[in-house]
PDB file of N, CA and C in Angstrom:
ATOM      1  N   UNK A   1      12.162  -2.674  10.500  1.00  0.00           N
ATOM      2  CA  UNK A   1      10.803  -3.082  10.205  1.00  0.00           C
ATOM      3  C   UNK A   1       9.885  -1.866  10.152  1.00  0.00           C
ATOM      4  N   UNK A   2       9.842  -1.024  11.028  1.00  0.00           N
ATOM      5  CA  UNK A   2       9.376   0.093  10.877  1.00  0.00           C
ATOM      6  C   UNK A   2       9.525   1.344   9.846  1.00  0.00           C
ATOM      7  N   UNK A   3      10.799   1.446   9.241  1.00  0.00           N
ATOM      8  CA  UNK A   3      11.124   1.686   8.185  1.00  0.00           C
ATOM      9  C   UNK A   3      10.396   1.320   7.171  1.00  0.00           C
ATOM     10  N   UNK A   4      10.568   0.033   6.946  1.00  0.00           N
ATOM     11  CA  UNK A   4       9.852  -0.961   5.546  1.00  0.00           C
ATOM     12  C   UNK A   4       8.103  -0.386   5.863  1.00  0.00           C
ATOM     13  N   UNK A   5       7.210  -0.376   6.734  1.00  0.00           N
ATOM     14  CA  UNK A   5       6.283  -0.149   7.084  1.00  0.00           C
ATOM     15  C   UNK A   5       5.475   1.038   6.409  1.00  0.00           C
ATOM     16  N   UNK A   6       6.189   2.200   7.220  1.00  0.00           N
ATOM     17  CA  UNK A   6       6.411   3.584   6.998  1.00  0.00           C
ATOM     18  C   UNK A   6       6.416   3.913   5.184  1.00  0.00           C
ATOM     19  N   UNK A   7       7.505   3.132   4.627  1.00  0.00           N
ATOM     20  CA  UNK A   7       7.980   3.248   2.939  1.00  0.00           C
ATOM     21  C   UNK A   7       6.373   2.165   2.365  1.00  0.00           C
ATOM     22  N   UNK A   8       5.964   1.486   3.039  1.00  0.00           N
ATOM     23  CA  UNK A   8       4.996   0.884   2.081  1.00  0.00           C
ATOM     24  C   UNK A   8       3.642   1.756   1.937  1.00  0.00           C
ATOM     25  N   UNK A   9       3.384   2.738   3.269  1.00  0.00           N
ATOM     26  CA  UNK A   9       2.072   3.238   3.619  1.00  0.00           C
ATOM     27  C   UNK A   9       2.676   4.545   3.069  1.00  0.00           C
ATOM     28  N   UNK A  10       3.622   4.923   3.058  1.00  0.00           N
ATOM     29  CA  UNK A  10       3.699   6.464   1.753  1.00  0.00           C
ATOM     30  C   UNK A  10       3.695   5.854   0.322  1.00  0.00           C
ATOM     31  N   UNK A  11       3.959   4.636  -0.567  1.00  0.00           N
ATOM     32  CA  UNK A  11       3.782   4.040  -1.614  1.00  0.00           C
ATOM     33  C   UNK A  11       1.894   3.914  -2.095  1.00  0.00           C
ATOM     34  N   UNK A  12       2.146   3.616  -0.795  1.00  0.00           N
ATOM     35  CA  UNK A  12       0.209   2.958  -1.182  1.00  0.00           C
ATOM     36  C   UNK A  12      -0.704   4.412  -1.199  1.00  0.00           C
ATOM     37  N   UNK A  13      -0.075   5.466  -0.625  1.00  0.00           N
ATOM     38  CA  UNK A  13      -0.625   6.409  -0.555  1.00  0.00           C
ATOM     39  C   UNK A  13      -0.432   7.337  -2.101  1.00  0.00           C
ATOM     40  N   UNK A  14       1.063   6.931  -2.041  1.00  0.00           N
ATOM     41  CA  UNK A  14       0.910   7.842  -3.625  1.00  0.00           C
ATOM     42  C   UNK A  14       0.166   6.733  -4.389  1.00  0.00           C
ATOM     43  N   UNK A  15       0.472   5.962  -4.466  1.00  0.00           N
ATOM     44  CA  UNK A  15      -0.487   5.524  -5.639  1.00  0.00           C
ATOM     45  C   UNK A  15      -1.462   5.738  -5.773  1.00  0.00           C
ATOM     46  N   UNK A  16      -2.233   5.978  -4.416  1.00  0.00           N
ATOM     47  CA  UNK A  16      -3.778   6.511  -4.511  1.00  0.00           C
ATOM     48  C   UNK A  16      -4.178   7.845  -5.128  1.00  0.00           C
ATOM     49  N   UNK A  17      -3.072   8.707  -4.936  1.00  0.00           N
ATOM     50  CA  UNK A  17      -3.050   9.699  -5.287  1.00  0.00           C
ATOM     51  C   UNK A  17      -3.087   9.610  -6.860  1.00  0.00           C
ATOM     52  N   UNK A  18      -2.059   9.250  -7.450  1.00  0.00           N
ATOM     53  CA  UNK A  18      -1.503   8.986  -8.661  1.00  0.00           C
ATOM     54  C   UNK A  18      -2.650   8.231  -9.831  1.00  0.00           C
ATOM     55  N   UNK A  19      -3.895   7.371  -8.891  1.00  0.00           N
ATOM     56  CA  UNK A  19      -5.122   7.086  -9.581  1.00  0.00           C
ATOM     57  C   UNK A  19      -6.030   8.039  -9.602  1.00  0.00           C
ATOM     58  N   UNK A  20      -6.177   8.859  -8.664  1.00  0.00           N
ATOM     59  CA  UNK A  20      -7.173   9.757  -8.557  1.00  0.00           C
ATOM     60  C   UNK A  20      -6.426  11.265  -9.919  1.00  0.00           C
ATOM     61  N   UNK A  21      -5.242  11.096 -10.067  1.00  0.00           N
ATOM     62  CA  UNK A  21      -4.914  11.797 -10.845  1.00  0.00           C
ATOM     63  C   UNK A  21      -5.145  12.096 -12.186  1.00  0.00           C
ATOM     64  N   UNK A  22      -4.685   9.988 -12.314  1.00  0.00           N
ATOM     65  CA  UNK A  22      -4.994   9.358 -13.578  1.00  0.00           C
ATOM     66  C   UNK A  22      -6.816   9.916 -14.276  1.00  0.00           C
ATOM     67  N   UNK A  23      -7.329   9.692 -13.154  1.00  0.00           N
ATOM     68  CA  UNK A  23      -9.001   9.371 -13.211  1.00  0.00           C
ATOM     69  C   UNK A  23      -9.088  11.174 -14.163  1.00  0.00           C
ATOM     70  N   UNK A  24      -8.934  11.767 -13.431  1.00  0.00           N
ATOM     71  CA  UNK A  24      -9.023  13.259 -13.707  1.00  0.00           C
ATOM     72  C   UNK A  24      -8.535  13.782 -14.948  1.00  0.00           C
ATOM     73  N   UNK A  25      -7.604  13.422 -15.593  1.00  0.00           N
ATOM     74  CA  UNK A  25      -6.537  13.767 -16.380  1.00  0.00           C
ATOM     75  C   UNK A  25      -7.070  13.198 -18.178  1.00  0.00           C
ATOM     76  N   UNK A  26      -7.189  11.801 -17.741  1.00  0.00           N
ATOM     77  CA  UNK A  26      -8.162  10.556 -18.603  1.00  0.00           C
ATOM     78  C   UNK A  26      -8.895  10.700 -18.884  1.00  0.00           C
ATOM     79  N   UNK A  27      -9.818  10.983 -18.183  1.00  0.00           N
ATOM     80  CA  UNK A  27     -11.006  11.521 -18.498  1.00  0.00           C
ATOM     81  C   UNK A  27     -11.766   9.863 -18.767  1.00  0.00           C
ATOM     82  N   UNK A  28     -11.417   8.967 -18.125  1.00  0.00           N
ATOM     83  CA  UNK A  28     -12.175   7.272 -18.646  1.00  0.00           C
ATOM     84  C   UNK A  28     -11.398   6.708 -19.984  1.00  0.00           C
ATOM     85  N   UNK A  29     -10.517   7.568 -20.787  1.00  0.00           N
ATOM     86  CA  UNK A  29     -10.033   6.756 -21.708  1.00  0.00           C
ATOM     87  C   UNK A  29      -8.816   6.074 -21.765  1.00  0.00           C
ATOM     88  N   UNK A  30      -8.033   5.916 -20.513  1.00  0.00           N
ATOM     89  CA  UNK A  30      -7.100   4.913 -20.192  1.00  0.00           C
ATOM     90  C   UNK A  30      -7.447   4.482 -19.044  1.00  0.00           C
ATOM     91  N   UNK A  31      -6.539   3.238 -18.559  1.00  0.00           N
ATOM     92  CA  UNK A  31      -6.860   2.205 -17.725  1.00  0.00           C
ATOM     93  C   UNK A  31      -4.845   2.561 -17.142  1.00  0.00           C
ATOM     94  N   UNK A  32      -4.473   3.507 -16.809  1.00  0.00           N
ATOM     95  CA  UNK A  32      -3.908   3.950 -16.108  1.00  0.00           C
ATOM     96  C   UNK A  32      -4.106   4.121 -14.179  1.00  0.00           C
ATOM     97  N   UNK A  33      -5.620   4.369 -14.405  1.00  0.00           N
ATOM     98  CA  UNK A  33      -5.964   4.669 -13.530  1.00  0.00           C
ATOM     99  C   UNK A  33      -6.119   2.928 -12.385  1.00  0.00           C
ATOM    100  N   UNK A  34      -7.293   1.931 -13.295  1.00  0.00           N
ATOM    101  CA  UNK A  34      -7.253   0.906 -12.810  1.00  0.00           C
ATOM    102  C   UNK A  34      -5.780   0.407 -12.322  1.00  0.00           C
ATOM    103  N   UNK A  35      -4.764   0.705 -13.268  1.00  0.00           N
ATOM    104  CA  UNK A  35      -3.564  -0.560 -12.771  1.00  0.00           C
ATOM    105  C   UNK A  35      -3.027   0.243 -11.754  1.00  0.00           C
ATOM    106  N   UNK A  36      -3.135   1.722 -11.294  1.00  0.00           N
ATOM    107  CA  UNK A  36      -3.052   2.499 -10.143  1.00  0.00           C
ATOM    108  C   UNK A  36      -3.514   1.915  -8.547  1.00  0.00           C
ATOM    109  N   UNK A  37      -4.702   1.826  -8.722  1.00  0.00           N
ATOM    110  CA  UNK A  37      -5.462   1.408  -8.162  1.00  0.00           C
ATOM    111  C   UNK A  37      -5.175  -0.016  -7.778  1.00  0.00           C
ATOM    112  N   UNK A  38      -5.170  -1.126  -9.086  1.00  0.00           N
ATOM    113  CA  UNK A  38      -4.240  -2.654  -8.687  1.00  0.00           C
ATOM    114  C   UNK A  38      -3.471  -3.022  -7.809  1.00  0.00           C
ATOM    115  N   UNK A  39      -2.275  -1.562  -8.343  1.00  0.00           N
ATOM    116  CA  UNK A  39      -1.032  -1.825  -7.491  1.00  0.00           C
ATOM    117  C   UNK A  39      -1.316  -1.084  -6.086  1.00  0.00           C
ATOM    118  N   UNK A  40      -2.029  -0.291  -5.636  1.00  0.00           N
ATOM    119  CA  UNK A  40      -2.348   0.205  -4.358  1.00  0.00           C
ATOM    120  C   UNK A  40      -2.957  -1.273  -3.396  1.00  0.00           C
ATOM    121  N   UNK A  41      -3.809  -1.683  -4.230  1.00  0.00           N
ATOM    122  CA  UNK A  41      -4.530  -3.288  -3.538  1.00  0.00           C
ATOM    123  C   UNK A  41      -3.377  -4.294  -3.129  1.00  0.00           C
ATOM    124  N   UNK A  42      -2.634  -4.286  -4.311  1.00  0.00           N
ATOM    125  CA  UNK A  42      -1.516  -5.084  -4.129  1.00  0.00           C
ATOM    126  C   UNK A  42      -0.158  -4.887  -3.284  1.00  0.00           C
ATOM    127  N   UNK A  43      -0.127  -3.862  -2.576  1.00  0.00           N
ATOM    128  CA  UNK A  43       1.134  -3.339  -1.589  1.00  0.00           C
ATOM    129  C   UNK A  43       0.046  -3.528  -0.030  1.00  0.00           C
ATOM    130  N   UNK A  44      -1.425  -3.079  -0.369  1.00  0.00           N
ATOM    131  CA  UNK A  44      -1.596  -3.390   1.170  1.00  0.00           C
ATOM    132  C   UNK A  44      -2.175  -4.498   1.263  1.00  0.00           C
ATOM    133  N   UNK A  45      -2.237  -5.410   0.126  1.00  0.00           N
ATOM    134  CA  UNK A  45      -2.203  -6.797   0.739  1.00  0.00           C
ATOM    135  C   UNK A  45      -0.536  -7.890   1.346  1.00  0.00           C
ATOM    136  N   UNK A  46       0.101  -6.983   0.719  1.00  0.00           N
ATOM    137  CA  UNK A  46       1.754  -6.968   1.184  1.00  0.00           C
ATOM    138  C   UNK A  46       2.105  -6.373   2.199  1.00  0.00           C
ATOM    139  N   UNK A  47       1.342  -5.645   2.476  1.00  0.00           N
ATOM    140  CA  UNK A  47       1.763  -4.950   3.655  1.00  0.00           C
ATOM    141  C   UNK A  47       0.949  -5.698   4.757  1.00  0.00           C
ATOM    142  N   UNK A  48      -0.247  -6.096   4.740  1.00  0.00           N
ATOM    143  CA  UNK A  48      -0.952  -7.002   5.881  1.00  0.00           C
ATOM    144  C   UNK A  48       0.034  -8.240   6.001  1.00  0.00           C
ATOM    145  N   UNK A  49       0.372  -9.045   4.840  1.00  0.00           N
ATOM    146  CA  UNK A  49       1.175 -10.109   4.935  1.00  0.00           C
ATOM    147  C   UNK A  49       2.593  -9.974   5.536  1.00  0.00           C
ATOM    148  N   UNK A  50       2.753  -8.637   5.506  1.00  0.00           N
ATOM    149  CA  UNK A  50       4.299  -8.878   6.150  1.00  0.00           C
ATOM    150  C   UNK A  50       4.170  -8.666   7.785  1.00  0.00           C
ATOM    151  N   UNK A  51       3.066  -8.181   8.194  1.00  0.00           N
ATOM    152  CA  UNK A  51       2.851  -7.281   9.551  1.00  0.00           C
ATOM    153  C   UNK A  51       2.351  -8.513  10.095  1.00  0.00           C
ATOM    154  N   UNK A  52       1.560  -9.521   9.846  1.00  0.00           N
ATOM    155  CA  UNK A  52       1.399 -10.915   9.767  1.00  0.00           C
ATOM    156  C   UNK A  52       2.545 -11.669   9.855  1.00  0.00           C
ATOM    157  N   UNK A  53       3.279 -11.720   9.325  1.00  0.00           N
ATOM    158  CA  UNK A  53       4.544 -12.709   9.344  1.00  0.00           C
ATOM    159  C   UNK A  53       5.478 -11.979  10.622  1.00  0.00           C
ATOM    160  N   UNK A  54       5.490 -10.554  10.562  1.00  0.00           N
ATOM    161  CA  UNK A  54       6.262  -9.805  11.529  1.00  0.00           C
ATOM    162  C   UNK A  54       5.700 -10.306  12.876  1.00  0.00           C
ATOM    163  N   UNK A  55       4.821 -10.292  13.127  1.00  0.00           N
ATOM    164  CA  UNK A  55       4.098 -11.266  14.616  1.00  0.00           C
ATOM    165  C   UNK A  55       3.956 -12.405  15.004  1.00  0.00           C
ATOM    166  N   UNK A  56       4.244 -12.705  13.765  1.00  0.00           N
ATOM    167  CA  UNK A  56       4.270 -14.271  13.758  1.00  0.00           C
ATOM    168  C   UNK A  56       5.797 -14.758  14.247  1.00  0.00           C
ATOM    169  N   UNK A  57       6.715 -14.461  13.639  1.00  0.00           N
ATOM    170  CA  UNK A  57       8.230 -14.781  13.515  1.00  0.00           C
ATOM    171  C   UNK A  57       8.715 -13.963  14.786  1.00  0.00           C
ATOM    172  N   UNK A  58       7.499 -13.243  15.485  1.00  0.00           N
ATOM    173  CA  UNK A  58       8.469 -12.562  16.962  1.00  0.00           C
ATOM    174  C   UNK A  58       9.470 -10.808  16.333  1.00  0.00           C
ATOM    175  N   UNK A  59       9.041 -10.615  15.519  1.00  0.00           N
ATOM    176  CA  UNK A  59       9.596  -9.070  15.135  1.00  0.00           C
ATOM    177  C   UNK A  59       9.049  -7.955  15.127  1.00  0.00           C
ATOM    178  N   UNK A  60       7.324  -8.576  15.604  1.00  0.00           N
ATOM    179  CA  UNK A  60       6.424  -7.457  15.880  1.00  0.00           C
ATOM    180  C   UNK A  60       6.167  -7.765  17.738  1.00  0.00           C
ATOM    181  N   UNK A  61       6.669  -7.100  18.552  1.00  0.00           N
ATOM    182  CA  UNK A  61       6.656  -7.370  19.683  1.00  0.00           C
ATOM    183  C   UNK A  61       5.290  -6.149  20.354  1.00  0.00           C
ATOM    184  N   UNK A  62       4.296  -7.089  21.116  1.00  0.00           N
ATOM    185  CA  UNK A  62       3.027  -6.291  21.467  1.00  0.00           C
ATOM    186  C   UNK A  62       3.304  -5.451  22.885  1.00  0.00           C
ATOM    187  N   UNK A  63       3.142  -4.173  23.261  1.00  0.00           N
ATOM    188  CA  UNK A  63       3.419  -3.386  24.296  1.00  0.00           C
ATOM    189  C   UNK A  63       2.206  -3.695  24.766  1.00  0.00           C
ATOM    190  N   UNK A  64       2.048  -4.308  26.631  1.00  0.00           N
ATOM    191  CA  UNK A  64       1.002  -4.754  27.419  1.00  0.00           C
ATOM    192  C   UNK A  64       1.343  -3.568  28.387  1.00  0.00           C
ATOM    193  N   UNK A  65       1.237  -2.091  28.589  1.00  0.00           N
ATOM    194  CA  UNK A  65       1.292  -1.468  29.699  1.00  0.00           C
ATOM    195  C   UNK A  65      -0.196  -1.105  30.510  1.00  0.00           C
TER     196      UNK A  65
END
């Protein structure tokens, strides 16, 4: 689980990168950049939903020290 975690928050990160690239490069005349950006929205709303389900289903276990 931590694995999967780890691989989604370096994904969401390049992509951010990879829009801010787009943005620069484009100069505003492709929409490279937007579906960059889409898919960044769309992994950390996947990523809340799974970290959600992971606590839910007992696979995210909370440390009370």
């Amino acid at each position: 689980m931590r694995l999967l975690v780890i691989l989604m928050l370096v994904t969401i990160i390049a992509s951010l990168g990879s829009a801010l690239y787009y943005v620069f490069k484009d100069k505003g005349q492709s929409k490279r950049a937007v579906k960059a950006l889409a898919l960044r929205v769309g992994l950390s709303i996947s990523l809340f939903m799974l970290l959600m389900m992971g606590h839910y289903f007992g696979l995210i276990n909370r440390h009370l020290n």
